[in-house]
Protein backbone atom coordinates (compact mmCIF):
# COMPACT_ATOMS: atom_id res chain seq x y z
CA UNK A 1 57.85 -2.60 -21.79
CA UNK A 2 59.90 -3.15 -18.26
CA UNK A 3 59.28 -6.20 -16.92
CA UNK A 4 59.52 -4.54 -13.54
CA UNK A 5 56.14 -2.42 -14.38
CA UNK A 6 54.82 -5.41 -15.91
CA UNK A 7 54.83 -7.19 -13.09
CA UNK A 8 53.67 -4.61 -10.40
CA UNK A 9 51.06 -4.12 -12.44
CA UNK A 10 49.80 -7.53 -12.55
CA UNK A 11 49.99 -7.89 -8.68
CA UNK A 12 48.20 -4.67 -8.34
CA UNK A 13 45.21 -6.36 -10.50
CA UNK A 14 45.54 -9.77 -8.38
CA UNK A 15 44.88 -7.61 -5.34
CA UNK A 16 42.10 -5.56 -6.72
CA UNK A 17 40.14 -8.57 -7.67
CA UNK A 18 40.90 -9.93 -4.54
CA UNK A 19 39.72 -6.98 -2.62
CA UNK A 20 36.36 -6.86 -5.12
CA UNK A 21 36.13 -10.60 -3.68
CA UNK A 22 36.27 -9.97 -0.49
CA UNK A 23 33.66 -6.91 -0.74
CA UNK A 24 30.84 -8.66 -2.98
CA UNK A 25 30.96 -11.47 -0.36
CA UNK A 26 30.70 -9.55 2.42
CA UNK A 27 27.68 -7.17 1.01
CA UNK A 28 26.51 -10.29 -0.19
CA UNK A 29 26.07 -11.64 3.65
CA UNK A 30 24.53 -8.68 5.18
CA UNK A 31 21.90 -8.34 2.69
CA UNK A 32 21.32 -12.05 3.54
CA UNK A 33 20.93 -11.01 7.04
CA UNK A 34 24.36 -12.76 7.96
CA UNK A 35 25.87 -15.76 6.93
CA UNK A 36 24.18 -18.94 5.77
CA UNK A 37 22.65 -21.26 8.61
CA UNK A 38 22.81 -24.33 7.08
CA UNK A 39 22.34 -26.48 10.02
CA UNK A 40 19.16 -24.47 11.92
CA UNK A 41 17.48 -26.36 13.77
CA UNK A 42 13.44 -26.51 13.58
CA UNK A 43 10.57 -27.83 15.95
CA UNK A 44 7.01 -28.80 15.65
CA UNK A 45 4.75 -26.28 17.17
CA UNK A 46 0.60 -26.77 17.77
CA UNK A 47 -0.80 -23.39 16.66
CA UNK A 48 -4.95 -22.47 16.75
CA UNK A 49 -6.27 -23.44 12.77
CA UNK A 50 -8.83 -20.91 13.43
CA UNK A 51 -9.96 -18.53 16.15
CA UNK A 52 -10.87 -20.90 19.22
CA UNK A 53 -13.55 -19.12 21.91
CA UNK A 54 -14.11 -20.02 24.89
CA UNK A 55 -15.37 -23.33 26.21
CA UNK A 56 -14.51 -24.86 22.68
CA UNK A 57 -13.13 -28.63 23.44
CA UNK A 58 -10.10 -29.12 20.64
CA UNK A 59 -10.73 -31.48 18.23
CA UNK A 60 -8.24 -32.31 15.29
CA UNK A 61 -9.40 -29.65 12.76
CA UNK A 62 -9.10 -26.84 15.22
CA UNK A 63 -5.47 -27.42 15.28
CA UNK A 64 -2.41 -27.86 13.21
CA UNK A 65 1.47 -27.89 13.40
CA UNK A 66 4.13 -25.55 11.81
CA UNK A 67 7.60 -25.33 12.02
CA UNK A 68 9.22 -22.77 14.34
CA UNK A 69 13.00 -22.21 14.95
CA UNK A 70 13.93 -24.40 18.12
CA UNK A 71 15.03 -21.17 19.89
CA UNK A 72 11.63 -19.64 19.05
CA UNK A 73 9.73 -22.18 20.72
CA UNK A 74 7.35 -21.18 23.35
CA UNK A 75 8.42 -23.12 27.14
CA UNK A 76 4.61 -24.08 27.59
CA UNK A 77 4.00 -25.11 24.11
CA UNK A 78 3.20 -28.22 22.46
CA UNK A 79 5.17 -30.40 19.71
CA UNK A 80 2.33 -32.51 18.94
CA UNK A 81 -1.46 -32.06 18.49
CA UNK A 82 -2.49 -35.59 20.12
CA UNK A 83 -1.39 -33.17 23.60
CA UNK A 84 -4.31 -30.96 23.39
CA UNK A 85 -7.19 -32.71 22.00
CA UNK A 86 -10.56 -33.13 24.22
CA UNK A 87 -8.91 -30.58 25.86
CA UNK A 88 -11.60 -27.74 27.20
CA UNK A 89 -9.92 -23.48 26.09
CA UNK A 90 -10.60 -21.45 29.13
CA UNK A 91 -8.89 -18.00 27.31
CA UNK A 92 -9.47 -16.85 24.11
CA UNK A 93 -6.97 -18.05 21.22
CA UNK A 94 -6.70 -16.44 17.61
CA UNK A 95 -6.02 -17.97 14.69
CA UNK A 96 -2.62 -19.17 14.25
CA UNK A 97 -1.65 -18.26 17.29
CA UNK A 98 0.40 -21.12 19.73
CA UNK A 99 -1.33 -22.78 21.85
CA UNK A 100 -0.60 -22.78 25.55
CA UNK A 101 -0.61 -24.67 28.42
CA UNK A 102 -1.96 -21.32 30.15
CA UNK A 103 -4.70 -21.44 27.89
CA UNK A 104 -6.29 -25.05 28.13
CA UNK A 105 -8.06 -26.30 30.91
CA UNK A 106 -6.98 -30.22 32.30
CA UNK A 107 -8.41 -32.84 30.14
CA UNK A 108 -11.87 -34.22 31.62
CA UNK A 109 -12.33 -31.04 33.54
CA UNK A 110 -15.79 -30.07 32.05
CA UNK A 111 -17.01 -27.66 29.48
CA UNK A 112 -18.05 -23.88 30.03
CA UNK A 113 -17.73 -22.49 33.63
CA UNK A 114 -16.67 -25.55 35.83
CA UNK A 115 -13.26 -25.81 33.56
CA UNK A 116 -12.42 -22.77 34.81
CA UNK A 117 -13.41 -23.24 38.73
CA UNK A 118 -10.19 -24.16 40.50
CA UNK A 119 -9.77 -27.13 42.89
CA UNK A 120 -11.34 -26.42 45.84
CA UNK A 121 -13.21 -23.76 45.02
CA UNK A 122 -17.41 -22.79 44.06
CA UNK A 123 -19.18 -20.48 41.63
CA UNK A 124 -22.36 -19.25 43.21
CA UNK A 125 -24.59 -17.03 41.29
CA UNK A 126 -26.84 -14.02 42.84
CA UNK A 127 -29.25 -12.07 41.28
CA UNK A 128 -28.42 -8.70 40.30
CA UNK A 129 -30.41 -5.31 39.05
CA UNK A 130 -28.57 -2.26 37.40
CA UNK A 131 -28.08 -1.02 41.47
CA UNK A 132 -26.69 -3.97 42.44
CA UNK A 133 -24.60 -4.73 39.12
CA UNK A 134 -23.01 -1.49 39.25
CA UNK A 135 -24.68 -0.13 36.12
CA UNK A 136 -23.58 -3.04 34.60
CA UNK A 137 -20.19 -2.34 35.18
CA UNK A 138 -19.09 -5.31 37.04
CA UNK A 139 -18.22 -7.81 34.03
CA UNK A 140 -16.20 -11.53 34.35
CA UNK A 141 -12.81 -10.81 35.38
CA UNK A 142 -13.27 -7.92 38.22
CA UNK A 143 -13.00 -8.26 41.63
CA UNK A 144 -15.86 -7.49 44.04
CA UNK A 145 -17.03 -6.87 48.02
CA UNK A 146 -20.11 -7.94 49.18
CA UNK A 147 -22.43 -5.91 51.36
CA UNK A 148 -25.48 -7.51 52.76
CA UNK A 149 -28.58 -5.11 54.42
CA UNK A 150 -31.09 -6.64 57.13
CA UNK A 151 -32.14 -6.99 60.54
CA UNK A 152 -29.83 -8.28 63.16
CA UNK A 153 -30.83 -11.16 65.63
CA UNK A 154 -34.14 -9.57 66.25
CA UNK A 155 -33.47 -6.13 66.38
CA UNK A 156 -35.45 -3.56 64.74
CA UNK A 157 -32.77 -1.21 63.49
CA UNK A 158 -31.21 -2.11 60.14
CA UNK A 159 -27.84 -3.01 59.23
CA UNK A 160 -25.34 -2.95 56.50
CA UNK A 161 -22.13 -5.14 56.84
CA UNK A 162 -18.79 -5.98 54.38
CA UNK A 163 -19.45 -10.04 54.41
CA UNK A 164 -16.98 -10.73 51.64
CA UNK A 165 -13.80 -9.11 50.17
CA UNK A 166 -11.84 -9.48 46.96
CA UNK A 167 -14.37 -11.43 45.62
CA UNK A 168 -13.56 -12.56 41.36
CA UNK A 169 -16.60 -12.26 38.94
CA UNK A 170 -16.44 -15.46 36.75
CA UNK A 171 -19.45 -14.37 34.23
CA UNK A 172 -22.44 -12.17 34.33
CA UNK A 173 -25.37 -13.65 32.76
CA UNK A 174 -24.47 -16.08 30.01
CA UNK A 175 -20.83 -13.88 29.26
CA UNK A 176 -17.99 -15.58 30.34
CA UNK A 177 -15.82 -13.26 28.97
CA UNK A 178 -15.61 -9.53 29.45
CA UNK A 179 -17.13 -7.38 26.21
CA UNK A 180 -13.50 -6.76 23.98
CA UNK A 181 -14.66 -3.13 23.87
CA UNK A 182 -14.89 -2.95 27.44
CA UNK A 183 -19.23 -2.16 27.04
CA UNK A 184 -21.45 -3.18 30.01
CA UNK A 185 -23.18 -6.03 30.75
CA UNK A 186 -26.73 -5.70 31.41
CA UNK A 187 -27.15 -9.05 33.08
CA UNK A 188 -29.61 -10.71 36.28
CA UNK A 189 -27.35 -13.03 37.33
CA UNK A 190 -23.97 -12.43 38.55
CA UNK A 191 -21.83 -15.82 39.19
CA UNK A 192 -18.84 -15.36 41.71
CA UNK A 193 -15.62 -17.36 42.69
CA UNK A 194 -15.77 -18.48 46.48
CA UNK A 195 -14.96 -21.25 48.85
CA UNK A 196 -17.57 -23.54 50.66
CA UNK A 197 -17.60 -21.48 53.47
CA UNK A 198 -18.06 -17.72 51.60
CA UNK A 199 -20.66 -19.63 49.22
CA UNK A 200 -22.52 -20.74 52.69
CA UNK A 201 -22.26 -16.53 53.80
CA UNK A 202 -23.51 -15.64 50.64
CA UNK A 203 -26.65 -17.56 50.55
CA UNK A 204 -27.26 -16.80 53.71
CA UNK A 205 -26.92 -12.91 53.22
CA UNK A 206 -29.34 -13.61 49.80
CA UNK A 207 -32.28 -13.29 53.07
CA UNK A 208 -31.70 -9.88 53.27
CA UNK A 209 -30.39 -7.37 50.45
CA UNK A 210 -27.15 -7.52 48.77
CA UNK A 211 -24.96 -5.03 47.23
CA UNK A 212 -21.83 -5.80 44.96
CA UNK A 213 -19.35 -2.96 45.30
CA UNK A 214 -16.47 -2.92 42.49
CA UNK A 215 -13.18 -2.44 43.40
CA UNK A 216 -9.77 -1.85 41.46
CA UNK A 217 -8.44 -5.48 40.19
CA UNK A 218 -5.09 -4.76 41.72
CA UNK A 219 -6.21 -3.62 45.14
CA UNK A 220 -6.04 -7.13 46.72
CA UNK A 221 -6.26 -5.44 50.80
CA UNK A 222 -8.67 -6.64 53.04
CA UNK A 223 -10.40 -3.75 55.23
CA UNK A 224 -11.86 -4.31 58.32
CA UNK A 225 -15.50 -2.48 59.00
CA UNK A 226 -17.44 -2.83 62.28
CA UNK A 227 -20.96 -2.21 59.96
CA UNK A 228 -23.75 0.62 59.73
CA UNK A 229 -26.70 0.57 61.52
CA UNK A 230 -29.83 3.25 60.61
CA UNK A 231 -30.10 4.65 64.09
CA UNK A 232 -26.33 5.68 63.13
CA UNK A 233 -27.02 7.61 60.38
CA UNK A 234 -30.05 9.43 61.86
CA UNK A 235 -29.47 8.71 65.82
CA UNK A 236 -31.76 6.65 68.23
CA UNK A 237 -34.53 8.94 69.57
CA UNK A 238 -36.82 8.97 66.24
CA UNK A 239 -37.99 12.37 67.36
CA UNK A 240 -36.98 14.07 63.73
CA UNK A 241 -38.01 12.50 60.72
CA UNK A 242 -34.49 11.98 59.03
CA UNK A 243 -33.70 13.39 55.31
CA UNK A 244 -32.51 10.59 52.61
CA UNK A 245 -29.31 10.39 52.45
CA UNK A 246 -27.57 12.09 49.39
CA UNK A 247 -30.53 14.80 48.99
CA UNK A 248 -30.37 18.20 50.12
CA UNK A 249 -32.49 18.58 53.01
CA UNK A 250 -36.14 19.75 52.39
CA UNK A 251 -36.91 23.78 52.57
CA UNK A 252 -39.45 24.49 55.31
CA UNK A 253 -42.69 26.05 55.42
CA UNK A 254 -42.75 29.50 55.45
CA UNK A 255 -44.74 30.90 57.98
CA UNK A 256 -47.89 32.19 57.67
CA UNK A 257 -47.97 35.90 57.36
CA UNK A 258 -49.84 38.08 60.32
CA UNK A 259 -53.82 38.83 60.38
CA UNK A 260 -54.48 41.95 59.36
CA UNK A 261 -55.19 44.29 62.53
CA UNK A 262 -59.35 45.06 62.55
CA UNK A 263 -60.79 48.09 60.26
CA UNK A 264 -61.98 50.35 62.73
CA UNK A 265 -65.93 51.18 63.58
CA UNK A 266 -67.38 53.86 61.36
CA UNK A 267 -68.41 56.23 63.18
CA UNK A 268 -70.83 59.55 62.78
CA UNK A 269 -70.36 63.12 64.07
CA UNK A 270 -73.06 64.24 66.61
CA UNK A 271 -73.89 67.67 67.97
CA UNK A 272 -75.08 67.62 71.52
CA UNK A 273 -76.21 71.36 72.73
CA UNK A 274 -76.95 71.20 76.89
CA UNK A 275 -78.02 74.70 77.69
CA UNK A 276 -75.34 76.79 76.96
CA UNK A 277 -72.87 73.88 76.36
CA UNK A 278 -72.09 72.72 72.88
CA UNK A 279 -70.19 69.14 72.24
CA UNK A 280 -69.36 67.26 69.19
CA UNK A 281 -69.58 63.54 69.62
CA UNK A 282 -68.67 60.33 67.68
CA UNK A 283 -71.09 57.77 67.14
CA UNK A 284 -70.88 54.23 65.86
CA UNK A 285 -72.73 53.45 63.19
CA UNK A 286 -74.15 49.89 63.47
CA UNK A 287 -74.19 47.94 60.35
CA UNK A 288 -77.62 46.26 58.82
CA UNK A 289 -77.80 42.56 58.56
C-alpha cells in the first residue's frame, strides 16, 4: 500500500477520535448542567423543623440548619440557631421553610398579641355584634373607620361622627390570624391597633354606639366628614313622622268610600175626588216600630 494513503489515513482517524473527544465531553457537561463546581461555596441556614404558628417561642427542636449555596442565602436569614431561640413568631412559618428576621418578634418582647404591638403603640378591644363586625367580615389584618352614635353636649338630636380612620384589626376574638380560606369570624370582641390618644377617643366613644366600617387595605386616605345629625335626615320641625331609612315609604290609607245617598220614603197612591175635581196623591207610608 502507498505510504502516502497510509498516512492520511491515520491522521484522518487521529482527528476523528479527537473530534469524538471533544463531543462526548461537551454532551457530557450539559447533561451535568455545566461544568463541574468543584470549589462552591455553602452556608449554614436556620430553617422551621416543623410548621411554627403563631405566638410559638423557638426552642431548639423547632429548628435546625441545612446547607444552602452562599448565593442562595436569604439577606435576613440566620447562620446559626442560638440567633433565634426564646425568640416569640409573629407570622406563620412552614416546615422547612427559612426563617426570617421579618418573621420573629425581638427577644423578651412577650408572647401572643403584645409581640406584635409596635413601640409606641396600644391594642384596645371593643365589643362587637354581627352589625358592628361587618357580618363577621372584618378579620386580623384589615383596616377599619370608626363611627361613634350619641348625643352631643346636651343636645337632644343624635349624632353620628368618623372618630378614627385607617384603623388595623390585630385579632377578632381569640384569632390572631385571618381564617387561610378567607371564612368569617364570628367573634364579640374586636382588638384594634391605636395610639394613646385614639385608644383614649375610643373608650370614650364606647358611651355611646359604635360602628366599625371596613375599608379596602390599600386605601390608606384620610376623609374629612363634618357628621350626621337626625334632624338632618328627617329636618327639624317633627311635624311628619319620618320613614326608616332604607325602606320604601309606607302606602297610605285609602279613603273611606262615600255613604250611600238615603232610600227614599215609600209612598202610597191616593185618590182625592172634591166635587167635580179628581187628584191622585202620594202618601208616605210610616213604618211600624
Amino acid at each position: 500500500m502507498d505510504r502516502r494513503l497510509l498516512m492520511v489515513m491515520g491522521t484522518s482517524l487521529l482527528v476523528a477520535l479527537a473530534l469524538s473527544a471533544i463531543f462526548y465531553q461537551v454532551v457530557a457537561g450539559a447533561r451535568k448542567g455545566g461544568p463541574p463546581q468543584a470549589s462552591a461555596k455553602t452556608r449554614d441556614l436556620v430553617v422551621a423543623a416543623r410548621g411554627l404558628p403563631f405566638g410559638t417561642s423557638l426552642k431548639s427542636a423547632d429548628v435546625k440548619l441545612t446547607k444552602v449555596l452562599a448565593d442562595q442565602f436569604p439577606k435576613d436569614g440566620f447562620a446559626r440557631v442560638e440567633e433565634v431561640l426564646e425568640r416569640p413568631v409573629i407570622a406563620s412559618i412552614l416546615p422547612e421553610e427559612a426563617v426570617r428576621e421579618g418573621r420573629l418578634a425581638p427577644r423578651g418582647s412577650g408572647l401572643g398579641l403584645a409581640s406584635i404591638i409596635p413601640p409606641g403603640l396600644r391594642a384596645l378591644s371593643v365589643r362587637v355584634n354581627d352589625v358592628v363586625g361587618v357580618a363577621g367580615y372584618v378579620l386580623p389584618g384589615v383596616r377599619v373607620d370608626v363611627l361613634v352614635t350619641g348625643n352631643s353636649g346636651g343636645h337632644e338630636t343624635t349624632i353620628t361622627r368618623t372618630i378614627l380612620q385607617d384603623i388595623l384589626v390585630l385579632s377578632a376574638g381569640q384569632n390572631i390570624e385571618p381564617d387561610g380560606l378567607g371564612k368569617a369570624i364570628n367573634a364579640p370582641v374586636v382588638t384594634l391597633l391605636v395610639t394613646p390618644e385614639q385608644a383614649e377617643v375610643l373608650t370614650l366613644a364606647s358611651e355611646g354606639r359604635i360602628q366599625l366600617v371596613l375599608r379596602n387595605t390599600t386605601d390608606r386616605s384620610a376623609e374629612k366628614t363634618p357628621g350626621r345629625a337626625l334632624a338632618d335626615l328627617y329636618g327639624s320641625s317633627g311635624t311628619l313622622k319620618p320613614e326608616r331609612v332604607g325602606q320604601p315609604p309606607r302606602a297610605r290609607a285609602a279613603p273611606p268610600p262615600p255613604a250611600a245617598p238615603p232610600l227614599p220614603p215609600a209612598t202610597e197612591e191616593i185618590t182625592v175626588i172634591r166635587g167635580n175635581l179628581k187628584t191622585v196623591e202620594q202618601v208616605a207610608i210610616k213604618k211600624s216600630e
